[in-house]
C-alpha atoms as a PDB file:
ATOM      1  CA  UNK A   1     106.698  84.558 114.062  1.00  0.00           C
ATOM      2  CA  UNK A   2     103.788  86.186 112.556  1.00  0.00           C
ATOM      3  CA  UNK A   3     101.721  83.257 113.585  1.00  0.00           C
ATOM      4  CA  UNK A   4     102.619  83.867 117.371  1.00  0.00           C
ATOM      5  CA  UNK A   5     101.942  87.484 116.901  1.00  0.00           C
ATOM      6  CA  UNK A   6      98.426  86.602 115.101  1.00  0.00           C
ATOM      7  CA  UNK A   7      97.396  84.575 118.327  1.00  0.00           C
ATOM      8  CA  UNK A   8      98.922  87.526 120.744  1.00  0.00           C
ATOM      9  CA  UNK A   9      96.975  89.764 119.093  1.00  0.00           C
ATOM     10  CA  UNK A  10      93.696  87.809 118.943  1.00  0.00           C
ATOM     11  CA  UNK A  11      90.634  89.785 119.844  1.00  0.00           C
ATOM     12  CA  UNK A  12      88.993  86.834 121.593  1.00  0.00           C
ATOM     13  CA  UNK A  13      92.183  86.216 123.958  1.00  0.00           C
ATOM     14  CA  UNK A  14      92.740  90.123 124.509  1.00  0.00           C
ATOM     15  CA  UNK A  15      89.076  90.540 125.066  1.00  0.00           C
ATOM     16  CA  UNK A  16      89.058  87.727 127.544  1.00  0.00           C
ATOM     17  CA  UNK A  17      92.224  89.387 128.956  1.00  0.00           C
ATOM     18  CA  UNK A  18      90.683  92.590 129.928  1.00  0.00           C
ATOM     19  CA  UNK A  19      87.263  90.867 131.053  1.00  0.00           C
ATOM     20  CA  UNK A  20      89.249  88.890 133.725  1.00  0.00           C
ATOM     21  CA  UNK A  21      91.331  91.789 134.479  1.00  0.00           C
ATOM     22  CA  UNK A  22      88.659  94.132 135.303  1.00  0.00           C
ATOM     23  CA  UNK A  23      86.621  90.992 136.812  1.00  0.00           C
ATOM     24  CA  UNK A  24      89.546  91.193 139.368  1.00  0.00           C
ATOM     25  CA  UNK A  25      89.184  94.636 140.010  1.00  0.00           C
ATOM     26  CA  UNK A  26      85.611  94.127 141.263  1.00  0.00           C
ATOM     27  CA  UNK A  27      87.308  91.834 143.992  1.00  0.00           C
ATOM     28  CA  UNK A  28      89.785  94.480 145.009  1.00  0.00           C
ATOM     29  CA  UNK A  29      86.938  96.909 144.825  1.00  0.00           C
ATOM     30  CA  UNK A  30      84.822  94.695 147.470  1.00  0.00           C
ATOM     31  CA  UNK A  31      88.139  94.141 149.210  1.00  0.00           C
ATOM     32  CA  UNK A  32      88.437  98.261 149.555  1.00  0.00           C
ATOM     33  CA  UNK A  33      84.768  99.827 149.735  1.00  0.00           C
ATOM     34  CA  UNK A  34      84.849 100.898 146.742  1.00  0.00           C
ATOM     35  CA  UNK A  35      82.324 100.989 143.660  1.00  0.00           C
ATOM     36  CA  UNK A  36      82.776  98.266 142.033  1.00  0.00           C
ATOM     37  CA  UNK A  37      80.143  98.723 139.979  1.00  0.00           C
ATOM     38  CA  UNK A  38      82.077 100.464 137.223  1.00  0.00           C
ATOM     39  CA  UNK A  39      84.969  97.416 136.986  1.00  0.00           C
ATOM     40  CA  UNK A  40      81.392  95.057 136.380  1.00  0.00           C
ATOM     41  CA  UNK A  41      80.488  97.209 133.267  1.00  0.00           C
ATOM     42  CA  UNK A  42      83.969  97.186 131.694  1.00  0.00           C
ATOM     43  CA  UNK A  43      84.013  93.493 132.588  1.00  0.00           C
ATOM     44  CA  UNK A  44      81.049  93.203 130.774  1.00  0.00           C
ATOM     45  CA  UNK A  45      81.831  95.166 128.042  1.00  0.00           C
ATOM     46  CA  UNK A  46      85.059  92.785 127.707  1.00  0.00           C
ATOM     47  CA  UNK A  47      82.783  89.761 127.171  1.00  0.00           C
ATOM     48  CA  UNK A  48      80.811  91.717 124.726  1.00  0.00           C
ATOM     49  CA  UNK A  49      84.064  92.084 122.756  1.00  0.00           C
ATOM     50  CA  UNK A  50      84.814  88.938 122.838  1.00  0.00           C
ATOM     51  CA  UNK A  51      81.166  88.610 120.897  1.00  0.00           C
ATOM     52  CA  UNK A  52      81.886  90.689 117.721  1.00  0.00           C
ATOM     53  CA  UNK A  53      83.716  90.172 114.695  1.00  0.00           C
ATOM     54  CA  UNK A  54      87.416  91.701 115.006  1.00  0.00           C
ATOM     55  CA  UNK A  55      87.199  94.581 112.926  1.00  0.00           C
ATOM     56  CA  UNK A  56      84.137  95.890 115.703  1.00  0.00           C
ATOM     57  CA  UNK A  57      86.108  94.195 118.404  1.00  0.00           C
ATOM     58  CA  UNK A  58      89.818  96.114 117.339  1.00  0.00           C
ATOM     59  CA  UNK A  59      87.888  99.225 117.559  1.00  0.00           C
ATOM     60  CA  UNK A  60      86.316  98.342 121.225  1.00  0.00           C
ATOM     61  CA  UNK A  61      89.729  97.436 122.242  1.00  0.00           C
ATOM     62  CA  UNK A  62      91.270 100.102 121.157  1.00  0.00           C
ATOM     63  CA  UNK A  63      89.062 102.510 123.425  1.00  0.00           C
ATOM     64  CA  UNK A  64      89.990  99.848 126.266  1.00  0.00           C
ATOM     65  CA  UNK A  65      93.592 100.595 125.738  1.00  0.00           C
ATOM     66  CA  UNK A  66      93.517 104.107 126.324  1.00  0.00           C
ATOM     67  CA  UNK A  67      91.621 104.427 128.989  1.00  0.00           C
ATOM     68  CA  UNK A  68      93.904 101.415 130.355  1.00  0.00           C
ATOM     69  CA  UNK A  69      97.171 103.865 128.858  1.00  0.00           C
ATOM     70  CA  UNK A  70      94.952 107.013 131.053  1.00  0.00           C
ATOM     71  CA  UNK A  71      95.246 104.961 134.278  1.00  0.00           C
ATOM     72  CA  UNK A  72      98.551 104.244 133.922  1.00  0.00           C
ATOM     73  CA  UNK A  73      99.734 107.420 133.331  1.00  0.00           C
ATOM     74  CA  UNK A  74      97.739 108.570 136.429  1.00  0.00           C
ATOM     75  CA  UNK A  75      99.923 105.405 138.576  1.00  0.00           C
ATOM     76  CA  UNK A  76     103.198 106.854 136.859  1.00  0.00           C
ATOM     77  CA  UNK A  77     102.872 110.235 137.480  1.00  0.00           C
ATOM     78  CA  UNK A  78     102.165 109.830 141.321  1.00  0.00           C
ATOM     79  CA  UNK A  79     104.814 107.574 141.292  1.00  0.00           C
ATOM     80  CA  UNK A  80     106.957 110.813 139.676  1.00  0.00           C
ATOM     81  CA  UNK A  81     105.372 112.944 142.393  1.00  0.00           C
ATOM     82  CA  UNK A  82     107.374 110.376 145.283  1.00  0.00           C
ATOM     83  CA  UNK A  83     104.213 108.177 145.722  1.00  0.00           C
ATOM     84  CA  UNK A  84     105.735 104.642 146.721  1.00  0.00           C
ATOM     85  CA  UNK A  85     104.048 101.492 144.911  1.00  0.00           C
ATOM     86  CA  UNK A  86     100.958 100.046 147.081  1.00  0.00           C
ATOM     87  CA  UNK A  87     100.219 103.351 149.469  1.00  0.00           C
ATOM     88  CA  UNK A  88      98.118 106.455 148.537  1.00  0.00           C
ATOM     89  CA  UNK A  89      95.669 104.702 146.480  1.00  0.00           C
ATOM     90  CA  UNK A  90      98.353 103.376 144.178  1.00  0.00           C
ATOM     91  CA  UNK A  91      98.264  99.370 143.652  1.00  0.00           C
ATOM     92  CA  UNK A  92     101.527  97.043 144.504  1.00  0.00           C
ATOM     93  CA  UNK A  93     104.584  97.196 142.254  1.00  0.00           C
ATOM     94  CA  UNK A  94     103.441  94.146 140.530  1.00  0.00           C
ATOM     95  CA  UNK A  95     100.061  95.637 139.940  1.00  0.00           C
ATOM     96  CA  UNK A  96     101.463  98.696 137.931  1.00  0.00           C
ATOM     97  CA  UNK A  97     104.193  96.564 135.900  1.00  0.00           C
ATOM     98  CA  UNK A  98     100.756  94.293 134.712  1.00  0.00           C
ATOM     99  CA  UNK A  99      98.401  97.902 134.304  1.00  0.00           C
ATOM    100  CA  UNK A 100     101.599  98.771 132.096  1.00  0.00           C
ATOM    101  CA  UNK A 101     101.988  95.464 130.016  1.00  0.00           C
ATOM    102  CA  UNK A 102      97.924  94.990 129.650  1.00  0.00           C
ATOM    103  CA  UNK A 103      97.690  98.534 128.584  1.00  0.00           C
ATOM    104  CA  UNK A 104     100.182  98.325 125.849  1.00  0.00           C
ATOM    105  CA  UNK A 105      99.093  94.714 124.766  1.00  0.00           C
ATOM    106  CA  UNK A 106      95.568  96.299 124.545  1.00  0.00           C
ATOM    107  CA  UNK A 107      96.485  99.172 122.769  1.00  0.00           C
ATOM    108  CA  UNK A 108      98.300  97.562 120.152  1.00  0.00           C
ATOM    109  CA  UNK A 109      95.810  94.631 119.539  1.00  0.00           C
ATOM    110  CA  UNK A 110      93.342  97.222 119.356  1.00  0.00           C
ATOM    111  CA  UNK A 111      95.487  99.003 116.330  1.00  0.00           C
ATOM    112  CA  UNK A 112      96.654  95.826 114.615  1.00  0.00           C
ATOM    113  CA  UNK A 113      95.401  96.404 111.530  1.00  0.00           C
ATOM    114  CA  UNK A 114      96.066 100.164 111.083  1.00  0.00           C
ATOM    115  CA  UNK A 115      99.657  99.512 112.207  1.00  0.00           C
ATOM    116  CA  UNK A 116     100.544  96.438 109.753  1.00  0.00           C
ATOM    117  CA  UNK A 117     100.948  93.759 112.588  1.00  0.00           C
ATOM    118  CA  UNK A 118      98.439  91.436 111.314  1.00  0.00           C
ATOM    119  CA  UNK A 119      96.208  91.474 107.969  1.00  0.00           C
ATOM    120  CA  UNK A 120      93.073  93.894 107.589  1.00  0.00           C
ATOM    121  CA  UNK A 121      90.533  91.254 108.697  1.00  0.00           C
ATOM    122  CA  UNK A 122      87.399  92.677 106.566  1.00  0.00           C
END
């Protein structure tokens, strides 16, 4: 098992993850009228993790997941507040269940080593 886990946690395939992810948001952005502009940079930066060694790339993650875990929270809440899934700015139901499970794969690739999950990689 701790092999699957060490390939889950990968910083190349989570870093890839959240390029593609916000790479999809500058669609939805074009889609919308909205600035896209800012779902380019984090794509961006998401290739430029993909770049560094893991220790530098854990730490860029980690950042990632929670701003990811900020958005979220912001979906949830409005959801709380009687905001259905896919009106009021909110994306579909399937769009917050992946925001939610991105997020918290993120965030814990992104603390990996200070949690235990894999080996200190330095």
């Amino acid at each position: 098992m701790n092999h699957m886990l060490d390939k889950i946690l990968n910083t190349k395939v989570v870093s890839i993850v959240v390029a593609v992810w916000m790479a999809f948001h500058i669609y939805i952005a074009l889609q919308g009228d909205l600035i896209w502009q800012v779902f380019a940079t984090l794509s961006l930066i998401g290739v430029v993790s993909y770049t560094l060694d893991s220790a530098s790339s854990r730490k860029l993650l980690m950042v990632f997941g929670l701003g990811f875990l900020a958005t979220t929270s912001e979906f949830l809440y409005h959801i709380s507040q009687g905001a259905a899934p896919g009106t009021e700015g909110l994306p579909p139901a399937p769009g917050i269940v992946l925001w939610v499970v991105i997020s918290l794969w993120v965030i814990v690739a992104g603390t990996a080593t200070y949690t235990g999950l894999i080996k200190s990689e330095s």
